[in-house]
PDB file of N, CA and C in Angstrom:
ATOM      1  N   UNK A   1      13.379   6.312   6.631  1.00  0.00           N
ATOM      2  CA  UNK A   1      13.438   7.750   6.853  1.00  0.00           C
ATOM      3  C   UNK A   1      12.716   8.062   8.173  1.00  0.00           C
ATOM      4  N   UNK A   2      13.412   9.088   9.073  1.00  0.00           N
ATOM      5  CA  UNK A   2      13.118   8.997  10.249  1.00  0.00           C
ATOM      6  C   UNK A   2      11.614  10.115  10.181  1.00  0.00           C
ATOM      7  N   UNK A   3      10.526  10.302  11.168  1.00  0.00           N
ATOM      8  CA  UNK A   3       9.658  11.199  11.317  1.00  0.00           C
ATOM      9  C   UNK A   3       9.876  12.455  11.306  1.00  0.00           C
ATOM     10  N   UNK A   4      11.405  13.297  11.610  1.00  0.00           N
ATOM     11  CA  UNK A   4      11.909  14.784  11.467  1.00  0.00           C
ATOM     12  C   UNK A   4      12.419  14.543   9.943  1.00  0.00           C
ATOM     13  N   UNK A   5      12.889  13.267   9.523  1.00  0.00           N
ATOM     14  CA  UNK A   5      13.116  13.827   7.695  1.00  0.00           C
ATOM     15  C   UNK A   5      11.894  13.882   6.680  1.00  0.00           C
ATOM     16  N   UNK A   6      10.994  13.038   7.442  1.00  0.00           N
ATOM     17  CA  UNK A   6      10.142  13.189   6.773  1.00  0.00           C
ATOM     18  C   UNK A   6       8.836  14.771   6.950  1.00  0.00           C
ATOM     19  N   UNK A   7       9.156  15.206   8.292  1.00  0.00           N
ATOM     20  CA  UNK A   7       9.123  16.394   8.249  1.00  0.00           C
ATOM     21  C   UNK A   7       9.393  17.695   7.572  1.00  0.00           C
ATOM     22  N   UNK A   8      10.894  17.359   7.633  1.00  0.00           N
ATOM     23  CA  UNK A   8      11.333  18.710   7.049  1.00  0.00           C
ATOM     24  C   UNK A   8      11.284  18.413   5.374  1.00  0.00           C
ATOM     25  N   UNK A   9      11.317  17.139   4.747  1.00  0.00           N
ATOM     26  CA  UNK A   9      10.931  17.080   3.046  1.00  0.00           C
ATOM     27  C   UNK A   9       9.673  17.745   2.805  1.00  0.00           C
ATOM     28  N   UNK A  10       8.554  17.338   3.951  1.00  0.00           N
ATOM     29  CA  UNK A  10       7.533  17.858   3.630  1.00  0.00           C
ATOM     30  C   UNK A  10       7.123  19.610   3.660  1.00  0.00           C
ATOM     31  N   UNK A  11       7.977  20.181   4.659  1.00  0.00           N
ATOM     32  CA  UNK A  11       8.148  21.430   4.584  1.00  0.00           C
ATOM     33  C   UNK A  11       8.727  22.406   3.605  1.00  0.00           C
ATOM     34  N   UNK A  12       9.946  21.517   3.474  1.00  0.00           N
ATOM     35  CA  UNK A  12      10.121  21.816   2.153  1.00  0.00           C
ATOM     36  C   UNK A  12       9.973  21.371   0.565  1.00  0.00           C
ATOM     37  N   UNK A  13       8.926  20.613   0.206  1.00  0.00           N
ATOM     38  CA  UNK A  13       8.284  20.738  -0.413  1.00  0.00           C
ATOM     39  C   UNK A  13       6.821  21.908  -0.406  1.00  0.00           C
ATOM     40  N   UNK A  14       6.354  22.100   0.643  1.00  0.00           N
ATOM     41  CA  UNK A  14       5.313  23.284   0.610  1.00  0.00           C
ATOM     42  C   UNK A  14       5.962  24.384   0.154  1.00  0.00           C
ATOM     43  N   UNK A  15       7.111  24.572   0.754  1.00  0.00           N
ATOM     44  CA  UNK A  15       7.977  26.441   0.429  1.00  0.00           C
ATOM     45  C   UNK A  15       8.306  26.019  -1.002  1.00  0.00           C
ATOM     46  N   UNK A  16       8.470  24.779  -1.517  1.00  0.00           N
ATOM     47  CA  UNK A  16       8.792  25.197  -2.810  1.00  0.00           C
ATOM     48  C   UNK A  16       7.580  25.187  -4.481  1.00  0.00           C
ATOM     49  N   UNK A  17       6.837  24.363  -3.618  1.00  0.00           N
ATOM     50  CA  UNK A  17       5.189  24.667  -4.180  1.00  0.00           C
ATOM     51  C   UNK A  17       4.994  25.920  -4.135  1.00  0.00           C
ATOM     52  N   UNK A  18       5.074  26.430  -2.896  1.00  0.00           N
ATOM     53  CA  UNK A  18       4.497  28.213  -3.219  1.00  0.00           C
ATOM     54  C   UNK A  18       5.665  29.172  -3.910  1.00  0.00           C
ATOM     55  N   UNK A  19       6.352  28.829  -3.884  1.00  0.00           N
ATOM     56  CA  UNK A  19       7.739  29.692  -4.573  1.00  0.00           C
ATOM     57  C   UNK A  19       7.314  29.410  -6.390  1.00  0.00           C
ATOM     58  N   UNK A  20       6.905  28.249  -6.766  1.00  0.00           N
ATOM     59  CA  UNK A  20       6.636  27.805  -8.225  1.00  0.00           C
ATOM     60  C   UNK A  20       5.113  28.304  -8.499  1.00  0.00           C
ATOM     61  N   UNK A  21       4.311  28.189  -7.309  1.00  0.00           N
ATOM     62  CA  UNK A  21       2.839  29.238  -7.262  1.00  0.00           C
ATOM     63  C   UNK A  21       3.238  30.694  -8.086  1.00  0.00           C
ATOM     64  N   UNK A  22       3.711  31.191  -7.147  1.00  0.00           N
ATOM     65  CA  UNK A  22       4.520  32.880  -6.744  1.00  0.00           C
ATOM     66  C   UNK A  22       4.861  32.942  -8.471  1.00  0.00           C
ATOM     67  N   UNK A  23       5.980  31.987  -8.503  1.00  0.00           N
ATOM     68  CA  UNK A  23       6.783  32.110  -9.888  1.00  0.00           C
ATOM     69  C   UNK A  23       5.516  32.140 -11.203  1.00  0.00           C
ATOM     70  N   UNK A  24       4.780  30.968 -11.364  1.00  0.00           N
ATOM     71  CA  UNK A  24       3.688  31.101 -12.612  1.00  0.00           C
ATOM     72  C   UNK A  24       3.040  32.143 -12.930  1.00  0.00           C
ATOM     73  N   UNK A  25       2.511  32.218 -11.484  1.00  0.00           N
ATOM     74  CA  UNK A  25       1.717  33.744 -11.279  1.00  0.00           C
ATOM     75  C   UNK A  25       2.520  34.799 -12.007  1.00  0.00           C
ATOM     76  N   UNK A  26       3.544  35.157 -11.492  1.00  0.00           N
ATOM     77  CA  UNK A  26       4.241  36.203 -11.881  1.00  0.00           C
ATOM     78  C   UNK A  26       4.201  36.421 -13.675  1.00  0.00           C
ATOM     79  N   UNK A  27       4.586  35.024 -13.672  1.00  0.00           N
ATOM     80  CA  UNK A  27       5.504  34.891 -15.305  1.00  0.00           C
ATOM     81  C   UNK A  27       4.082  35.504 -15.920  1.00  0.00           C
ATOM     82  N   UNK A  28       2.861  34.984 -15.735  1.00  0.00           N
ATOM     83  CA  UNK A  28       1.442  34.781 -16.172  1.00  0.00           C
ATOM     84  C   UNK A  28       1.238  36.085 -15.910  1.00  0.00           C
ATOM     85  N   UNK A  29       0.849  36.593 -15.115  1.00  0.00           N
ATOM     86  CA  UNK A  29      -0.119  38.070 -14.918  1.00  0.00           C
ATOM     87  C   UNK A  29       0.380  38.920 -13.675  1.00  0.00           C
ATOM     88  N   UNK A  30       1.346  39.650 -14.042  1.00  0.00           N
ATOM     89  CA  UNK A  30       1.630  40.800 -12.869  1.00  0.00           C
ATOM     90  C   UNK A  30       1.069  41.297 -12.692  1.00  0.00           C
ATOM     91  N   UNK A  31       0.031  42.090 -12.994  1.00  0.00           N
ATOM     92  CA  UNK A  31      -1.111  42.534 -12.332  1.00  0.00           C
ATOM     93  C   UNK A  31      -2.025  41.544 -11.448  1.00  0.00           C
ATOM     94  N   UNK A  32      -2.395  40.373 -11.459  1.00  0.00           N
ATOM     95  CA  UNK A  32      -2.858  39.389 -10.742  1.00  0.00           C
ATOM     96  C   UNK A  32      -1.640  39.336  -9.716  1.00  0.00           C
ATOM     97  N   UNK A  33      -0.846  39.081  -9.455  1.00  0.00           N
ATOM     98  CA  UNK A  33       0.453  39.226  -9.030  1.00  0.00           C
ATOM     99  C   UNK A  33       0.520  40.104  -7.755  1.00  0.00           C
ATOM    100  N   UNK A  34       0.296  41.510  -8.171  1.00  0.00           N
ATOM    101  CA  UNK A  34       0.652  42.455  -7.380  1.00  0.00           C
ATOM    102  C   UNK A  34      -0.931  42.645  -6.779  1.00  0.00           C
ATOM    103  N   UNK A  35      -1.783  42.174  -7.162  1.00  0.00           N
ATOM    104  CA  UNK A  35      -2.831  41.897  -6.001  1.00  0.00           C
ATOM    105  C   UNK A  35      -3.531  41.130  -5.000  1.00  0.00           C
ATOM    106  N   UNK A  36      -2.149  40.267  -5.585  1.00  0.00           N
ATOM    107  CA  UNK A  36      -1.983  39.242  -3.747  1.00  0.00           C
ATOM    108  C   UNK A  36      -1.663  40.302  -2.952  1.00  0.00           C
ATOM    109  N   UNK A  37      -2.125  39.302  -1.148  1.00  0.00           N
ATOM    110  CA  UNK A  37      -1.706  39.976  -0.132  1.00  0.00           C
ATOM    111  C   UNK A  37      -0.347  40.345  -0.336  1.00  0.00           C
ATOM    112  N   UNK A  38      -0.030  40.672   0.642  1.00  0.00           N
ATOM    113  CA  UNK A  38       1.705  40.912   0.430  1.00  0.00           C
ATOM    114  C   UNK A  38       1.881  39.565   1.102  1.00  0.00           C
ATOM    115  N   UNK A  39       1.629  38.886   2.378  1.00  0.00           N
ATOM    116  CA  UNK A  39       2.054  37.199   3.067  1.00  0.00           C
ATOM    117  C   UNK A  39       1.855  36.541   1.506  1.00  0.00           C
ATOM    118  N   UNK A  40       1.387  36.822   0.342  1.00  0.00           N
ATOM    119  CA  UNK A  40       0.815  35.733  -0.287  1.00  0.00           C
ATOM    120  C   UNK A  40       2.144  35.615  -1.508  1.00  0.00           C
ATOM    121  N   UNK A  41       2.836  36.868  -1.750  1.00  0.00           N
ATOM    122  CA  UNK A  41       4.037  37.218  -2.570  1.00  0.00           C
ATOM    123  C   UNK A  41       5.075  37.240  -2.487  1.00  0.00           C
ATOM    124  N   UNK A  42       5.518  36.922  -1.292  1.00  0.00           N
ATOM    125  CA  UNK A  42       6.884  37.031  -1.022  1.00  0.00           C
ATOM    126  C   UNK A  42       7.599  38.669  -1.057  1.00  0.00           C
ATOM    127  N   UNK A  43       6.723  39.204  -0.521  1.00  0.00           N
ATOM    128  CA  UNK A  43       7.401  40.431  -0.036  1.00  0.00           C
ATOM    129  C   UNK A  43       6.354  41.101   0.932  1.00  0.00           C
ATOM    130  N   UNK A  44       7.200  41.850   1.804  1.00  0.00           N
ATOM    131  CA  UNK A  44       6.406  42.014   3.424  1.00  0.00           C
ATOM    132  C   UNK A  44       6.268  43.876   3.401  1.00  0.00           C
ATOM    133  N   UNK A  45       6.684  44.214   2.011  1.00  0.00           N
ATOM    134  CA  UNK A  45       6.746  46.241   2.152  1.00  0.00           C
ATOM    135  C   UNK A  45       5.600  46.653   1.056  1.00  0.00           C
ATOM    136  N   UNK A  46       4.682  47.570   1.612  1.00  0.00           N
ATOM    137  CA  UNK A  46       3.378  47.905   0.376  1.00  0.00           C
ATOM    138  C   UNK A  46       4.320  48.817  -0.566  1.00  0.00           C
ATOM    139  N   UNK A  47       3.390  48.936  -1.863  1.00  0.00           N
ATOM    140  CA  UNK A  47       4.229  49.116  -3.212  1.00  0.00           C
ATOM    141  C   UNK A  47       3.236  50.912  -2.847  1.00  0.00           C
ATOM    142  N   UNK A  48       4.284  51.656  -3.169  1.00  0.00           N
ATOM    143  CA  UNK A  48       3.791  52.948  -2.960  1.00  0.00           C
ATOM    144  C   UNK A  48       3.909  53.652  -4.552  1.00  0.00           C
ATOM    145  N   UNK A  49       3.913  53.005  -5.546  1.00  0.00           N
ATOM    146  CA  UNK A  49       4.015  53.689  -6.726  1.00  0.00           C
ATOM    147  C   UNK A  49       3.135  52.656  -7.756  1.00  0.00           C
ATOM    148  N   UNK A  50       2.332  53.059  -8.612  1.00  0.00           N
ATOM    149  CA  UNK A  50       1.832  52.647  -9.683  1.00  0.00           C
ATOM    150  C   UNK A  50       2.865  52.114 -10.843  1.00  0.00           C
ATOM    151  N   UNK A  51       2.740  50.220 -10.546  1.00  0.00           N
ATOM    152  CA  UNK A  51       3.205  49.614 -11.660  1.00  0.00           C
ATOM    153  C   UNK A  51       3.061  49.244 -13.313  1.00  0.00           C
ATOM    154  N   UNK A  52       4.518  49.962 -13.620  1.00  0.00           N
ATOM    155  CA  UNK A  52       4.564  50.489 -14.920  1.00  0.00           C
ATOM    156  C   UNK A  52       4.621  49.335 -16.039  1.00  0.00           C
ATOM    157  N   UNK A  53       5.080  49.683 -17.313  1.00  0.00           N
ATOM    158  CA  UNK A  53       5.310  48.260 -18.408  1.00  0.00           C
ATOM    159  C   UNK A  53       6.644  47.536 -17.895  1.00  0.00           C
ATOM    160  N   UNK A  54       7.202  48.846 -17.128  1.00  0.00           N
ATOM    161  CA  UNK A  54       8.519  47.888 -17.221  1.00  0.00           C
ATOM    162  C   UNK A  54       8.805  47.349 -15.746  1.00  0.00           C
ATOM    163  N   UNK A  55       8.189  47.628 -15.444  1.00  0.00           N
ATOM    164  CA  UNK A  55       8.007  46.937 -13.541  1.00  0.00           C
ATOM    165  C   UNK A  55       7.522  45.557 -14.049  1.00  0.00           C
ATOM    166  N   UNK A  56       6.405  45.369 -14.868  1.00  0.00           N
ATOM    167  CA  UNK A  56       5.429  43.696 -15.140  1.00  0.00           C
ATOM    168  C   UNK A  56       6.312  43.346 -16.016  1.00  0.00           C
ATOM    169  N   UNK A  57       7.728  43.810 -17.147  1.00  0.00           N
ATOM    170  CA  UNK A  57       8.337  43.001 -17.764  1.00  0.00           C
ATOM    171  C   UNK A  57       9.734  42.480 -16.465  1.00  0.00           C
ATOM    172  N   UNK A  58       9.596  43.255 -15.507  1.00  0.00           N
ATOM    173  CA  UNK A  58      11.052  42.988 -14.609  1.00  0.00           C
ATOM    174  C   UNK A  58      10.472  41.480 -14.002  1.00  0.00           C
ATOM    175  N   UNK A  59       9.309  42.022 -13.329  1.00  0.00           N
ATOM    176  CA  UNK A  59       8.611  40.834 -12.697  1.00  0.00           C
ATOM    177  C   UNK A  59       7.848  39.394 -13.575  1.00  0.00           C
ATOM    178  N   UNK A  60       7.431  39.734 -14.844  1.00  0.00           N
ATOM    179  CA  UNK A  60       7.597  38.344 -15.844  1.00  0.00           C
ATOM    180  C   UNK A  60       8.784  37.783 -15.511  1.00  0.00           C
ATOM    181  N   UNK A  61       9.878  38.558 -16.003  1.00  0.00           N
ATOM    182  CA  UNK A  61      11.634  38.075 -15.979  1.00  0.00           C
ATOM    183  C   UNK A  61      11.699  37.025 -14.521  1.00  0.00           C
ATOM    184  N   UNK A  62      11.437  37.908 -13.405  1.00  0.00           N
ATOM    185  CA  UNK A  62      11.777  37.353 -12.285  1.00  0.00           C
ATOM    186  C   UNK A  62      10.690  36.119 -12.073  1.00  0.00           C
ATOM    187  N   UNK A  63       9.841  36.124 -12.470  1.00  0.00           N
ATOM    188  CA  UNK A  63       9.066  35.027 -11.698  1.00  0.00           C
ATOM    189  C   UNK A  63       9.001  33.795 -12.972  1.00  0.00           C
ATOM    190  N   UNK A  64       9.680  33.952 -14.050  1.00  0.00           N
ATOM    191  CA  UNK A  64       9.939  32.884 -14.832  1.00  0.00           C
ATOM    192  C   UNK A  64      10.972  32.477 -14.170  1.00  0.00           C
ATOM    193  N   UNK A  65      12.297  32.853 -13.741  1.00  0.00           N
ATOM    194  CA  UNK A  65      13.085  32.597 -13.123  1.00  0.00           C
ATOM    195  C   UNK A  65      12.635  31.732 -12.059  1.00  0.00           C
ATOM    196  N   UNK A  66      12.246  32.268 -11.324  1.00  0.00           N
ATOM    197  CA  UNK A  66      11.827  31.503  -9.606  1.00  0.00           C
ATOM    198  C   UNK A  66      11.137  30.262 -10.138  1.00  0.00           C
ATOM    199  N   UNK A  67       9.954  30.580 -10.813  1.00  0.00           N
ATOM    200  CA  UNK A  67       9.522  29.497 -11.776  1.00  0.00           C
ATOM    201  C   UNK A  67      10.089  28.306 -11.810  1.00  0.00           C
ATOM    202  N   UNK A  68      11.019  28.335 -12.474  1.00  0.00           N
ATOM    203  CA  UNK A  68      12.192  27.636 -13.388  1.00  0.00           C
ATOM    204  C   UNK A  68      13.036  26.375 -12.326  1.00  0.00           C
ATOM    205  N   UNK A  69      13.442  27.625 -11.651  1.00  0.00           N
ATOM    206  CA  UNK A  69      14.511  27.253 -10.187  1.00  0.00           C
ATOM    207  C   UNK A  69      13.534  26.037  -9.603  1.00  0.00           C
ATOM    208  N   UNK A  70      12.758  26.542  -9.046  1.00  0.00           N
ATOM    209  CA  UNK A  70      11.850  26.003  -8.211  1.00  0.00           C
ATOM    210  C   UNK A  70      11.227  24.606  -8.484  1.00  0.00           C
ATOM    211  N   UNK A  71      10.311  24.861 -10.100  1.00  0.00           N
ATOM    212  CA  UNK A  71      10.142  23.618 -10.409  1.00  0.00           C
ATOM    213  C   UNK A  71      11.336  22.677 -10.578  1.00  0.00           C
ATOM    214  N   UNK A  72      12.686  23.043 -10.717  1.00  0.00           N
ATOM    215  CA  UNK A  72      13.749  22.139 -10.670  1.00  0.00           C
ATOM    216  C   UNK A  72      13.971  21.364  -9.553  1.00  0.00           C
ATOM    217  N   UNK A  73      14.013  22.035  -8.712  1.00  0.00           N
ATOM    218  CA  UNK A  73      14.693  21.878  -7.301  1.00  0.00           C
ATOM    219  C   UNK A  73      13.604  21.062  -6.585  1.00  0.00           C
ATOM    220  N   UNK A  74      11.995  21.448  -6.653  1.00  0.00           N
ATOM    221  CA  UNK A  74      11.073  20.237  -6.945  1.00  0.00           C
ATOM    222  C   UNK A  74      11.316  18.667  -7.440  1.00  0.00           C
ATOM    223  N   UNK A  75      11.540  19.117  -8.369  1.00  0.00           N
ATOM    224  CA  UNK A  75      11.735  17.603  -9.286  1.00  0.00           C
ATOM    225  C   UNK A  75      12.783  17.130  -8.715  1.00  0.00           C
ATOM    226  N   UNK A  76      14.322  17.974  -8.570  1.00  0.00           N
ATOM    227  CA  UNK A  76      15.050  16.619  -7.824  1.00  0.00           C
ATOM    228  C   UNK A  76      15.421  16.641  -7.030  1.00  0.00           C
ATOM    229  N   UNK A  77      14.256  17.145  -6.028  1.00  0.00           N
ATOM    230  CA  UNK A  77      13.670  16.692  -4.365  1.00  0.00           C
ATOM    231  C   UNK A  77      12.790  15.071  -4.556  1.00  0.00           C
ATOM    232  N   UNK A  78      11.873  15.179  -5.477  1.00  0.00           N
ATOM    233  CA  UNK A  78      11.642  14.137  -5.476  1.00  0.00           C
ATOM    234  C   UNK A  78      12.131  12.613  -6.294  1.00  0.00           C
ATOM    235  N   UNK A  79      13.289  13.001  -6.931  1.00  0.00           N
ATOM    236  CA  UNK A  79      13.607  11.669  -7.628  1.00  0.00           C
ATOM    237  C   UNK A  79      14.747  11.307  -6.834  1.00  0.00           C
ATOM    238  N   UNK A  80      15.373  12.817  -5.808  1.00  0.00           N
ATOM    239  CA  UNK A  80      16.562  11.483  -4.819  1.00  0.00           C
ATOM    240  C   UNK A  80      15.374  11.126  -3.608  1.00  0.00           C
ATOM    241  N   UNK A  81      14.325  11.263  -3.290  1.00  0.00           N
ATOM    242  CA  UNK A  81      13.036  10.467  -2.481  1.00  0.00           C
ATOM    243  C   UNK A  81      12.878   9.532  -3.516  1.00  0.00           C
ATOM    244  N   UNK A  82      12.648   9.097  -4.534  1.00  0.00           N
ATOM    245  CA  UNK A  82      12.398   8.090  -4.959  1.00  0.00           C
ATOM    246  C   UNK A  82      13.518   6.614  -5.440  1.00  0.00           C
ATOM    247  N   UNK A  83      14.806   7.682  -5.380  1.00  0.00           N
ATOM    248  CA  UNK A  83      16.509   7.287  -5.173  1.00  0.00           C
ATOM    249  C   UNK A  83      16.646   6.602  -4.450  1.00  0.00           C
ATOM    250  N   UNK A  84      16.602   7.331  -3.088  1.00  0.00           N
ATOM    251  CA  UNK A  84      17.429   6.767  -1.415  1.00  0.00           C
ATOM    252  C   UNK A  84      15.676   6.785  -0.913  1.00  0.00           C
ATOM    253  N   UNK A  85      15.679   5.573  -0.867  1.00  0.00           N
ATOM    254  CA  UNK A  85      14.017   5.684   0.127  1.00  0.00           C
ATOM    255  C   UNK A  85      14.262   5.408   1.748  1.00  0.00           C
TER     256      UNK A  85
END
């Protein structure tokens, strides 16, 4: 594997570490959640309204999701690296 593939695996493995970060968090405690920075959440616009029950059940929903995705797409990032070496 050349030094730019092994680059960009490693890059993308970080974006998808923090995407499965992002995701736990979420699933776990929207209120912990929504008091990350905004660089730290994946969204770049401040929240101008007080989050309700059903804003932290949208965002459980969504960040089990991302969750989910993520740790997948993780895992078989690394078993075709452990596949095709």
């Amino acid at each position: 594997m050349s030094p730019w593939q092994m680059l960009g695996v490693t890059v993308a493995l970080l974006v998808l570490a923090f995407a499965l970060f992002n995701g736990i968090l979420m699933a776990l405690s929207p209120k912990r959640w929504f008091r990350l920075p905004r660089y730290a959440r994946f969204t770049w616009h401040a929240y101008r309204f007080e989050p309700t029950i059903m804003v932290h059940v949208q965002v459980r929903i969504l960040g089990a999701i991302l969750a989910a995705l993520s740790g997948w797409m993780c895992v078989e990032l690394v078993r075709d690296l452990l596949r095709y070496p």
